[in-house]
N, C-alpha and C. Protein backbone atom coordinates (compact mmCIF):
# COMPACT_ATOMS: atom_id res chain seq x y z
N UNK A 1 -31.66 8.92 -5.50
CA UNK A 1 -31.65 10.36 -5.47
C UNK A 1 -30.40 10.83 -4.76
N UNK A 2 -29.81 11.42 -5.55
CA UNK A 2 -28.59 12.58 -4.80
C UNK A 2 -28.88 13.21 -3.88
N UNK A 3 -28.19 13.75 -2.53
CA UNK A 3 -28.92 14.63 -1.73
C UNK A 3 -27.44 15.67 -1.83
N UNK A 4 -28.38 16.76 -1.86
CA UNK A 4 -26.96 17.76 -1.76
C UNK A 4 -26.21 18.01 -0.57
N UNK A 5 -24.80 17.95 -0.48
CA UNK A 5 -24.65 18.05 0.95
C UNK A 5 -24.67 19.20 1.36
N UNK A 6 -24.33 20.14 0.33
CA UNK A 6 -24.51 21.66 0.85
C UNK A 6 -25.88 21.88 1.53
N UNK A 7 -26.79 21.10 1.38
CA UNK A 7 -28.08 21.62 1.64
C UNK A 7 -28.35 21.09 2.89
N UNK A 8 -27.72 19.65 3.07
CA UNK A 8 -28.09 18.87 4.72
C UNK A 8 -27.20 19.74 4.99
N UNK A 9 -25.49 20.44 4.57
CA UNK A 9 -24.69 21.04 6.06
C UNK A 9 -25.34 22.01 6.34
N UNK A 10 -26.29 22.59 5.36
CA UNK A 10 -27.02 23.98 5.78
C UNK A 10 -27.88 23.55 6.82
N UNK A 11 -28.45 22.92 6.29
CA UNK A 11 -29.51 22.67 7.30
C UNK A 11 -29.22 22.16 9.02
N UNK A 12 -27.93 21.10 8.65
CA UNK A 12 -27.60 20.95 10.29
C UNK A 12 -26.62 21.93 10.86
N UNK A 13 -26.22 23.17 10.13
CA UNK A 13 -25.60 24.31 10.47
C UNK A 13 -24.09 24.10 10.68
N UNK A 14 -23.69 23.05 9.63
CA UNK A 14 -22.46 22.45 9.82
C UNK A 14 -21.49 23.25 8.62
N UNK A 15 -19.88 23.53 8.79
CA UNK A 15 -19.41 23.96 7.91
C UNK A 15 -19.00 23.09 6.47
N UNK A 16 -19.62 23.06 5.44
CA UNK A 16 -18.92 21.92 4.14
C UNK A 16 -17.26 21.88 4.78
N UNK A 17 -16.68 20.48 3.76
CA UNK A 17 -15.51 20.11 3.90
C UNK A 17 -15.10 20.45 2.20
N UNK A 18 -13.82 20.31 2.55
CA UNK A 18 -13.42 20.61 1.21
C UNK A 18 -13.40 19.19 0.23
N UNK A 19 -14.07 19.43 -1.15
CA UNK A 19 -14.41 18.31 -2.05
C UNK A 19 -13.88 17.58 -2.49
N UNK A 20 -14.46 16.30 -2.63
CA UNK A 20 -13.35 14.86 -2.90
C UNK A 20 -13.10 15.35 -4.33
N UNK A 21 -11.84 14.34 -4.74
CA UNK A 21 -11.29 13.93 -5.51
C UNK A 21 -11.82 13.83 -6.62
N UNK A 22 -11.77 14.21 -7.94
CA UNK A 22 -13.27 13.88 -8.80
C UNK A 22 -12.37 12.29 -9.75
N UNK A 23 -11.09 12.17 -9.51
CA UNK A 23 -10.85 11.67 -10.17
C UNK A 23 -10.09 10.10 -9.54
N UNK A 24 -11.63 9.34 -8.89
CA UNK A 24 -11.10 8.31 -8.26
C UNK A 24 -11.20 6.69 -8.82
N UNK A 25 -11.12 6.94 -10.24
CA UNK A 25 -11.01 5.45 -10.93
C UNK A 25 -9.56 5.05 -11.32
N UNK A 26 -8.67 5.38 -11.31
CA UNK A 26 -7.51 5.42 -11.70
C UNK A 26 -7.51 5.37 -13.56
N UNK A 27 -7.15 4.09 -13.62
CA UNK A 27 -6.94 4.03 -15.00
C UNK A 27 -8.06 3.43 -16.02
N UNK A 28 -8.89 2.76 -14.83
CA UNK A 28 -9.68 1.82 -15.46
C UNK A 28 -10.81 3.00 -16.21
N UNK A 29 -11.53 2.22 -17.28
CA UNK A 29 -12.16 3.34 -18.22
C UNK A 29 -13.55 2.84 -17.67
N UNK A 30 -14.37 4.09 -18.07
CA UNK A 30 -15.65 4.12 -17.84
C UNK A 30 -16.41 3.23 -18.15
N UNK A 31 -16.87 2.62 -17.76
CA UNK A 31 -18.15 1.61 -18.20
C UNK A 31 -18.72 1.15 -17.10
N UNK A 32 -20.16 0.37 -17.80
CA UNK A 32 -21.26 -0.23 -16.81
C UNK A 32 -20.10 -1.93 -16.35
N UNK A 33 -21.04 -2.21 -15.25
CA UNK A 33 -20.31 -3.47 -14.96
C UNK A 33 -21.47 -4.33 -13.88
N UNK A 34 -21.92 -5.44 -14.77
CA UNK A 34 -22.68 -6.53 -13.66
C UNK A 34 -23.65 -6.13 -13.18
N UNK A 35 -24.88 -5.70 -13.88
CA UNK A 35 -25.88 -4.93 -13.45
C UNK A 35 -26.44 -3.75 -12.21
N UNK A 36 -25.16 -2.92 -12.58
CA UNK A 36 -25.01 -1.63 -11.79
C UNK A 36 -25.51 -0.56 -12.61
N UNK A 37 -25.82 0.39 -11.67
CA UNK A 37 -26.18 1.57 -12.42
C UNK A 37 -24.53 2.59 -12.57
N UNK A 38 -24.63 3.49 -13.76
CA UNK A 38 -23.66 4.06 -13.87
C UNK A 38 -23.08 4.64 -12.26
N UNK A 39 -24.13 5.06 -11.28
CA UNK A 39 -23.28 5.65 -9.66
C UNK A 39 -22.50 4.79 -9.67
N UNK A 40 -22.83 3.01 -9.29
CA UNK A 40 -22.55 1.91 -8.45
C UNK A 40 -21.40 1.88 -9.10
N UNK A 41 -21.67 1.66 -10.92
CA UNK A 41 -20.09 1.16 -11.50
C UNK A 41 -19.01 2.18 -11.09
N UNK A 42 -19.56 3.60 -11.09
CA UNK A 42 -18.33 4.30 -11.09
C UNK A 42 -17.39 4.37 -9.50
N UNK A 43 -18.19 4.06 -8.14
CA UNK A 43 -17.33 3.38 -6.92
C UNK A 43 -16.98 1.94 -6.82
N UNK A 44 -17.51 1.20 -7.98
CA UNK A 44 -16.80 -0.10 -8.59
C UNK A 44 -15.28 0.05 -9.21
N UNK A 45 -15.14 1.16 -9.93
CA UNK A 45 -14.15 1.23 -10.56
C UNK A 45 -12.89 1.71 -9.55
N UNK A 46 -13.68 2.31 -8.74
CA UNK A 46 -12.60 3.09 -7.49
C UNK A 46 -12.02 2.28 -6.71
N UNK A 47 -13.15 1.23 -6.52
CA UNK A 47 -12.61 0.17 -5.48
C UNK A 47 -11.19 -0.68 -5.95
N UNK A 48 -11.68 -1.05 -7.25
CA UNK A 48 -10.67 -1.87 -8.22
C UNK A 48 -9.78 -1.26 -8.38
N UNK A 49 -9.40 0.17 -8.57
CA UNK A 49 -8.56 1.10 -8.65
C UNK A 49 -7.88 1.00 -7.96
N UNK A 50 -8.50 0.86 -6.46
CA UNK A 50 -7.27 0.77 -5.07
C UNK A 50 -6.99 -0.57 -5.08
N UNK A 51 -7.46 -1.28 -5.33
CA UNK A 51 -7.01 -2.70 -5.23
C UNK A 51 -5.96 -2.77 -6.43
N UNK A 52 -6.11 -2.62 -7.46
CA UNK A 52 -4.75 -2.45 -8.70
C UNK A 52 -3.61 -1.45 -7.88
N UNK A 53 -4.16 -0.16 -7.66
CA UNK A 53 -2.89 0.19 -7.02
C UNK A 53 -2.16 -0.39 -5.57
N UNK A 54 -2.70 -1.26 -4.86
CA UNK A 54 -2.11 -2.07 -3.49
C UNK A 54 -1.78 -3.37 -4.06
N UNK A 55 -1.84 -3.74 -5.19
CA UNK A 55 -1.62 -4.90 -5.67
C UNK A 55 -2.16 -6.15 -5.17
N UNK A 56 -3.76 -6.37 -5.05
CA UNK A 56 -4.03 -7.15 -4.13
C UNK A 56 -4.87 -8.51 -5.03
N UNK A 57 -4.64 -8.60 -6.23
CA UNK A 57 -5.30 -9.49 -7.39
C UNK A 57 -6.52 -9.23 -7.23
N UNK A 58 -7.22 -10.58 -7.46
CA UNK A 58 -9.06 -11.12 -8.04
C UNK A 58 -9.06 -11.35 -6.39
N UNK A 59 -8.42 -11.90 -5.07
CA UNK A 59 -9.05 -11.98 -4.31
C UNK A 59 -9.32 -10.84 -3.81
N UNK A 60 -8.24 -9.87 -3.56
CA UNK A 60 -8.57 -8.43 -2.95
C UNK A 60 -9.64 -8.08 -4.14
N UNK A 61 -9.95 -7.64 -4.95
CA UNK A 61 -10.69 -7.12 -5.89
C UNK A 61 -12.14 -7.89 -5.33
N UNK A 62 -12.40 -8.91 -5.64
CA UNK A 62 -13.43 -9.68 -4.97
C UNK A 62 -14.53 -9.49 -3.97
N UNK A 63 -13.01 -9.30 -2.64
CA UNK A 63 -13.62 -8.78 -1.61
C UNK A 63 -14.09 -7.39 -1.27
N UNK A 64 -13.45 -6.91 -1.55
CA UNK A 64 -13.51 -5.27 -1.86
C UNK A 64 -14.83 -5.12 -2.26
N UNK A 65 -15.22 -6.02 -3.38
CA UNK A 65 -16.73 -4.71 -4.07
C UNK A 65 -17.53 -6.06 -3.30
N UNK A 66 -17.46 -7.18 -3.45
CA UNK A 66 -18.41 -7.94 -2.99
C UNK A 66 -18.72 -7.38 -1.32
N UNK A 67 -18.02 -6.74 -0.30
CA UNK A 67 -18.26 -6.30 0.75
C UNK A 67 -19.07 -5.07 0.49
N UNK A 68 -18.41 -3.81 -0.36
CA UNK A 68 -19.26 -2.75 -0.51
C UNK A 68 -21.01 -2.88 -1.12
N UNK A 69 -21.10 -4.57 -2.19
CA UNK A 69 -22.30 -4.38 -2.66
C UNK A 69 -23.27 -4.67 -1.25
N UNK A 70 -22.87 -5.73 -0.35
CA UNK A 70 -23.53 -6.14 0.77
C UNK A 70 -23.71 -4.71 1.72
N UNK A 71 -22.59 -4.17 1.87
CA UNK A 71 -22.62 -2.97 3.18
C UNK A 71 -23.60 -1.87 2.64
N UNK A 72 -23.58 -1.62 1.19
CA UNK A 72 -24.10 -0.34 0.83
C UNK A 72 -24.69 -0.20 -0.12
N UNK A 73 -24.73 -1.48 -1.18
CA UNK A 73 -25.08 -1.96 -2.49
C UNK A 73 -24.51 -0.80 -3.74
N UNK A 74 -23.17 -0.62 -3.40
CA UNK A 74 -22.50 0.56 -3.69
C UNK A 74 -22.74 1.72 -3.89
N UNK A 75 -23.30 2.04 -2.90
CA UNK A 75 -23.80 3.47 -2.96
C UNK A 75 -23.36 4.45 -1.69
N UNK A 76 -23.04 5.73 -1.97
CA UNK A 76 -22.28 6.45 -0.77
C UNK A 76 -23.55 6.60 0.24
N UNK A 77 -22.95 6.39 1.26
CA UNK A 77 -23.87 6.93 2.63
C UNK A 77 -23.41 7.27 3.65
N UNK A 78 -23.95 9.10 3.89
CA UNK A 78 -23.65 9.31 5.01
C UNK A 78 -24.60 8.80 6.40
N UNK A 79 -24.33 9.44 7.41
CA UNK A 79 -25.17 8.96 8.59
C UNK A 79 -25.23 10.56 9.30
N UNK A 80 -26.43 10.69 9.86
CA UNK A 80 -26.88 11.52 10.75
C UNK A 80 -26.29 11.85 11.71
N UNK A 81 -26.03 10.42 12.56
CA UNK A 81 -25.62 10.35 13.48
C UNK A 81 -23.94 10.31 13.79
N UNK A 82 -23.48 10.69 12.39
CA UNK A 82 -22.23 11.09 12.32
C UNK A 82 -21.83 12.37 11.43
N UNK A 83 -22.43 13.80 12.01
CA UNK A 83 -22.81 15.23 11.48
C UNK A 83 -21.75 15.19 10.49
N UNK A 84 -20.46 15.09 11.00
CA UNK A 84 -19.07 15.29 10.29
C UNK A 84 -19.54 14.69 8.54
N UNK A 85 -19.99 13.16 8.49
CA UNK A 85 -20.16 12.49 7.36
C UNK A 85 -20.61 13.87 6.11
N UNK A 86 -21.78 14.23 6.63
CA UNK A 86 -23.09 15.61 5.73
C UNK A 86 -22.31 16.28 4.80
N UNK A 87 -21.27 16.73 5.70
CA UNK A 87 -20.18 17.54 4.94
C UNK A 87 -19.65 17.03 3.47
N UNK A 88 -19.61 15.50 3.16
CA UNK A 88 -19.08 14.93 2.27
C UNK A 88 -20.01 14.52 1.00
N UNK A 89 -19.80 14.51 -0.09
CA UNK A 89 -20.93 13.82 -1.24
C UNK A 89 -21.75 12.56 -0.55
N UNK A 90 -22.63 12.47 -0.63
CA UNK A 90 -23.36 11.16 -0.45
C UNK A 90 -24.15 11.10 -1.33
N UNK A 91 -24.73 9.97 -1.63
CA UNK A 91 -26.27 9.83 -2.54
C UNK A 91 -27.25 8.84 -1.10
N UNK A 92 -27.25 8.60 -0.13
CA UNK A 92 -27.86 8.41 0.67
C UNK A 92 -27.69 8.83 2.30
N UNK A 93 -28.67 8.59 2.88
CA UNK A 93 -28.64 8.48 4.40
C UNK A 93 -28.81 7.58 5.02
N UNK A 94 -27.79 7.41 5.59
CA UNK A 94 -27.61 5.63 6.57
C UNK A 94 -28.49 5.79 7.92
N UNK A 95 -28.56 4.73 8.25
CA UNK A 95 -28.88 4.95 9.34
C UNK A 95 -28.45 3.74 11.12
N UNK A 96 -28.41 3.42 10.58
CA UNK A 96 -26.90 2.26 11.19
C UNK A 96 -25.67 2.63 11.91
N UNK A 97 -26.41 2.54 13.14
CA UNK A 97 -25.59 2.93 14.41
C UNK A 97 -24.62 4.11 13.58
N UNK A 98 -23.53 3.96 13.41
CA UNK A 98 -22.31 4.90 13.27
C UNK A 98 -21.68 4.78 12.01
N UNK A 99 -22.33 3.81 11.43
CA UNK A 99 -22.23 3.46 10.01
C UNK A 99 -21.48 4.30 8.75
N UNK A 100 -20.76 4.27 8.15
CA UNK A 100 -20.73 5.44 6.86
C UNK A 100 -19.83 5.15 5.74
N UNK A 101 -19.83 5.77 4.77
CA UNK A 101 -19.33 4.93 3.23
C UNK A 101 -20.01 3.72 2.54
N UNK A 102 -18.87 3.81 1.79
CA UNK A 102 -19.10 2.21 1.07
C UNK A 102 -19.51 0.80 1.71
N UNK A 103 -18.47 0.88 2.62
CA UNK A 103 -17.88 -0.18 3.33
C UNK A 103 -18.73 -0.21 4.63
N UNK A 104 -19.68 0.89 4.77
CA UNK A 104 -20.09 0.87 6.22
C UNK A 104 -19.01 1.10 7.71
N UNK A 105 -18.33 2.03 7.35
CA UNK A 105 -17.21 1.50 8.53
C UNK A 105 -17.43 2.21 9.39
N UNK A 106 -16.94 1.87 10.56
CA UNK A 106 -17.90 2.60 11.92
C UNK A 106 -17.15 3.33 12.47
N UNK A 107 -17.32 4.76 12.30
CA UNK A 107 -17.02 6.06 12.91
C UNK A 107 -16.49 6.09 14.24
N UNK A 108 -16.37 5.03 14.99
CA UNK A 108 -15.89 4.79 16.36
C UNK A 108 -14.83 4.23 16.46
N UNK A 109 -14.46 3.40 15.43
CA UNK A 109 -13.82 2.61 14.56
C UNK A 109 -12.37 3.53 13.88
N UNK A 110 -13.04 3.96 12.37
CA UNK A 110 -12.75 3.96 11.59
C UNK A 110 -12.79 5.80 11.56
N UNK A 111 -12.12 6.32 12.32
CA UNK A 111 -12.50 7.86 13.33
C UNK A 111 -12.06 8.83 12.16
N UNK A 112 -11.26 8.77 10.86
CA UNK A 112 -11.09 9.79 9.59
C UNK A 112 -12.47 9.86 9.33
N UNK A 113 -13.43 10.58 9.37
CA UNK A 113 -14.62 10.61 8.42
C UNK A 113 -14.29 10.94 6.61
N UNK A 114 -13.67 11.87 6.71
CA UNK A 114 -13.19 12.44 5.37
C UNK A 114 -12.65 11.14 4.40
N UNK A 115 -11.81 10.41 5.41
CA UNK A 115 -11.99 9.05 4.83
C UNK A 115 -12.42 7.82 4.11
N UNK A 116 -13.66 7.82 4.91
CA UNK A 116 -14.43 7.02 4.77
C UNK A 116 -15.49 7.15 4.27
N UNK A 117 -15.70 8.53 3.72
CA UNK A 117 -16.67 9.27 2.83
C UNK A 117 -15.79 9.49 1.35
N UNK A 118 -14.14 8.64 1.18
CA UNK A 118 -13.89 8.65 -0.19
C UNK A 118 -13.74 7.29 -0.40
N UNK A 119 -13.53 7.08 -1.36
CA UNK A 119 -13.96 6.30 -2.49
C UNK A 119 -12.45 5.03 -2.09
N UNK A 120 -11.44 5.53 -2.75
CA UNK A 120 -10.11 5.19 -2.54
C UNK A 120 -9.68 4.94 -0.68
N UNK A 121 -9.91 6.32 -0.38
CA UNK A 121 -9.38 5.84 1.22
C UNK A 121 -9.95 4.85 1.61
N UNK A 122 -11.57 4.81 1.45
CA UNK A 122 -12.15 3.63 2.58
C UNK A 122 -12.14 2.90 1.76
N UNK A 123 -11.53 2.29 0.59
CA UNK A 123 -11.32 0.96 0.49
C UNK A 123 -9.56 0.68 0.73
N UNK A 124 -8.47 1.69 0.68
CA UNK A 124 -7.72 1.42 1.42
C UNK A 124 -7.38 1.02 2.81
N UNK A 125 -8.86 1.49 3.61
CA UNK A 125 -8.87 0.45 5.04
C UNK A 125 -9.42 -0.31 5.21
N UNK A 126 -10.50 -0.50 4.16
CA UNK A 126 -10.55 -2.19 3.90
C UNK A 126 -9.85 -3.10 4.08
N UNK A 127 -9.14 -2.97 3.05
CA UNK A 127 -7.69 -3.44 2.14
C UNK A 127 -6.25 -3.70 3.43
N UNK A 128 -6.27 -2.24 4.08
CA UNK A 128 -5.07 -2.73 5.04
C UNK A 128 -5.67 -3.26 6.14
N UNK A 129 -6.95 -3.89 6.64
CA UNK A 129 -7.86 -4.27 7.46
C UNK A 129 -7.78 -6.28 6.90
N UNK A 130 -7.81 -6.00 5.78
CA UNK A 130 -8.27 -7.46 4.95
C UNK A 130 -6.39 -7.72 5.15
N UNK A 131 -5.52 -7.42 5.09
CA UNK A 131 -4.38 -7.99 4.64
C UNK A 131 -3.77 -8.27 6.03
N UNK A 132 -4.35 -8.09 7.09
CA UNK A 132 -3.86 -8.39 8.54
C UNK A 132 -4.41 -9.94 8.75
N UNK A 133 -5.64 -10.27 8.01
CA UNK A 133 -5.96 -11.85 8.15
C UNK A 133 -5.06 -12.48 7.34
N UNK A 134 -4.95 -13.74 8.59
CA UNK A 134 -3.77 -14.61 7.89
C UNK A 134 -4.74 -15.35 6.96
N UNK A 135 -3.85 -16.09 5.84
CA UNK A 135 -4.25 -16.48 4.28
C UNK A 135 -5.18 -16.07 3.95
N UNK A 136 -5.48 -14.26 4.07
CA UNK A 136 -6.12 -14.00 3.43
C UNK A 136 -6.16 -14.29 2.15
N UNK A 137 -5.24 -14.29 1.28
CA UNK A 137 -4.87 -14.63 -0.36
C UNK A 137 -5.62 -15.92 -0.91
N UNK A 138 -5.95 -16.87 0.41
CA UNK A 138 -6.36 -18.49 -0.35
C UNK A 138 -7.47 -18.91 0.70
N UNK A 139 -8.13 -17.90 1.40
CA UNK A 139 -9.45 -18.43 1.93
C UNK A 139 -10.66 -18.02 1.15
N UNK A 140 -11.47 -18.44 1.51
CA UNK A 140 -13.03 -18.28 0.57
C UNK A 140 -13.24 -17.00 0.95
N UNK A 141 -13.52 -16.40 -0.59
CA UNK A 141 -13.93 -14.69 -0.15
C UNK A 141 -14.93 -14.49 0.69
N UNK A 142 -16.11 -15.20 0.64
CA UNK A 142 -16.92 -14.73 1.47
C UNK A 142 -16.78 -14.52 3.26
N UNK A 143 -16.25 -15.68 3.86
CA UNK A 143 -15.11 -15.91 4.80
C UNK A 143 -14.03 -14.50 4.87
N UNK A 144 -13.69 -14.01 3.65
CA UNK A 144 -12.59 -13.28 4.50
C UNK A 144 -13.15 -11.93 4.57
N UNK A 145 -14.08 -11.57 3.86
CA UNK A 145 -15.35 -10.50 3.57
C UNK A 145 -15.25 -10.73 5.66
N UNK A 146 -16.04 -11.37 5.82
CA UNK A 146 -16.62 -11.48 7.42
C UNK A 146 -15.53 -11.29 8.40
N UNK A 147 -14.16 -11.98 8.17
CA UNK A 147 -13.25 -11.19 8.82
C UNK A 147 -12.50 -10.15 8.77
N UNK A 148 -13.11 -9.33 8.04
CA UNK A 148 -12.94 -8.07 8.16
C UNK A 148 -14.17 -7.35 8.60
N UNK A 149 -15.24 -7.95 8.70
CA UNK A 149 -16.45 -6.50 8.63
C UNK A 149 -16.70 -6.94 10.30
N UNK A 150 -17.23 -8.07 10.27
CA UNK A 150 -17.83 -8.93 11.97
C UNK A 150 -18.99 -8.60 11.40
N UNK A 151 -19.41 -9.33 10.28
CA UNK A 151 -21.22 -8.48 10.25
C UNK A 151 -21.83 -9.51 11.21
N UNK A 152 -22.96 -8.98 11.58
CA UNK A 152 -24.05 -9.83 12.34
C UNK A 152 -24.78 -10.86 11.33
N UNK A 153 -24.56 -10.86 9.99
CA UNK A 153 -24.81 -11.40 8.78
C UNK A 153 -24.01 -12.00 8.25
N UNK A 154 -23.21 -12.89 8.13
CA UNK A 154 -22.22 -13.38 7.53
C UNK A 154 -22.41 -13.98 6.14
N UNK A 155 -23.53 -14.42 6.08
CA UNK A 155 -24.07 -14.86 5.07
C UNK A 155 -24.17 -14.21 3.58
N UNK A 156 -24.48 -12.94 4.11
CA UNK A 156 -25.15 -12.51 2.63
C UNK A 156 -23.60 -11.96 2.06
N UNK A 157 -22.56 -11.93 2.37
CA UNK A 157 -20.83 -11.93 1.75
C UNK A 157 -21.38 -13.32 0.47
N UNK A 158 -21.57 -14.12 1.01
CA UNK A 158 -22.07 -15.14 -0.14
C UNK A 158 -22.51 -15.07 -1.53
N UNK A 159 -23.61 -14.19 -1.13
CA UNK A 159 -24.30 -14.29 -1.91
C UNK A 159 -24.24 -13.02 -2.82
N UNK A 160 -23.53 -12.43 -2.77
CA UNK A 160 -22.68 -11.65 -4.08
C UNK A 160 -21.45 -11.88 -4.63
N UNK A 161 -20.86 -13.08 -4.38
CA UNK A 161 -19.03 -12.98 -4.60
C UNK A 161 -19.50 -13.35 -6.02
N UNK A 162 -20.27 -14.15 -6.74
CA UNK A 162 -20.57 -14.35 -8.34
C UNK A 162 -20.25 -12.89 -8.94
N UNK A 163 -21.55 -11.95 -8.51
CA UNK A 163 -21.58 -10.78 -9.12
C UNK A 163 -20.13 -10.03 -8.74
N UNK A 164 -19.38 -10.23 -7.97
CA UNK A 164 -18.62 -9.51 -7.67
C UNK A 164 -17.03 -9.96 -8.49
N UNK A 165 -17.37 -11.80 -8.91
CA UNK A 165 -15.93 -12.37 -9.59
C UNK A 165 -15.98 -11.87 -11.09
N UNK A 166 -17.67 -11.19 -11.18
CA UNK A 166 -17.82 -11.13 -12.82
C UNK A 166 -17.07 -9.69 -12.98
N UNK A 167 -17.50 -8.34 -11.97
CA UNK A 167 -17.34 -7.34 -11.88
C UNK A 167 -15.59 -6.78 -12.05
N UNK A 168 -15.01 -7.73 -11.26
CA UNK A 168 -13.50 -7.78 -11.23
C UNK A 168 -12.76 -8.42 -12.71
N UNK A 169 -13.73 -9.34 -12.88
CA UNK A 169 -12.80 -9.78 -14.44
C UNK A 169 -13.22 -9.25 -15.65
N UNK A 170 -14.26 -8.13 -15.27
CA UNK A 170 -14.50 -7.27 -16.86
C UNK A 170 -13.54 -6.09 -16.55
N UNK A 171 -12.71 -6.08 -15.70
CA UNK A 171 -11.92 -4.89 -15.27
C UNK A 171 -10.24 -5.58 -15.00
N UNK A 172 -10.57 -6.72 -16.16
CA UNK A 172 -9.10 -7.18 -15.94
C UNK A 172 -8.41 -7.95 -14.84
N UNK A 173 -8.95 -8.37 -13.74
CA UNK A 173 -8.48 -9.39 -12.24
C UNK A 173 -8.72 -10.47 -12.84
């Protein structure tokens, strides 16, 4: 379920922000991908988008959605506990410490909200987050998934990189 944000900023008496981007797939064309629903594919396509435009191949591509399916199972989420987030489209409510986006990135952290509530930006700090580990390019995605996030979970990076090598090579990586 969509939640409107106009309706949570009303409600937490917050002012809306001005609206993302509607046009954050770049080139890649519409379609389903790897048993997603049309939401999931279409911040699938965004992710890949920024990864084609940073030039980061099948491993950046990889990591990218295989992190977002684990952090968020690609789905936008704001957090409560970060009012600023409300302001932005979401289709959920997080609830995870400071949590927000795709990527889960932590508002303490990752201090642009506007950011990290788009599509493109927060996987561009993924992306310039992932490219500070050394060989990132030739370590095991799941491995470099974890050095970038520090999940308390390391594991479950694992256990999507399949769905995530299929997702990237119907989109050309």
């Amino acid at each position: 379920m969509k939640f409107s944000a106009a309706l949570v900023v009303a409600a937490m008496g917050a002012a809306p922000a001005a609206g993302l981007p509607t046009d954050i797939t770049g080139d890649l064309p519409p379609r389903m991908y790897s048993n997603l629903s049309a939401l999931q594919s279409k911040y699938a396509r965004g992710i890949m988008a920024q990864a084609k435009r940073e030039h980061l191949g099948s491993q950046g591509c990889r990591a990218g959605i295989a992190t977002a399916l684990v952090e968020s199972t690609l789905i936008m989420h704001a957090n409560i506990a970060v009012p600023a987030s409300l302001a932005y489209d979401f289709d959920r409510l997080g609830k995870d410490a400071d949590s927000i986006g795709l990527f889960q990135q932590r508002a303490s952290i990752y201090t642009n909200i506007k950011c990290s509530m788009d599509v493109a930006c927060s996987a561009h700090q993924f992306f310039k987050e992932m490219k500070t580990v050394p060989q990132w390019k030739y370590m095991d995605v799941g491995k470099l998934c974890q050095e970038v996030q520090h999940s308390e979970n390391p594991e479950r990076y694992h256990d999507f990189i399949n769905q995530a090598t299929e997702i990237c090579q119907a989109a050309g990586f």
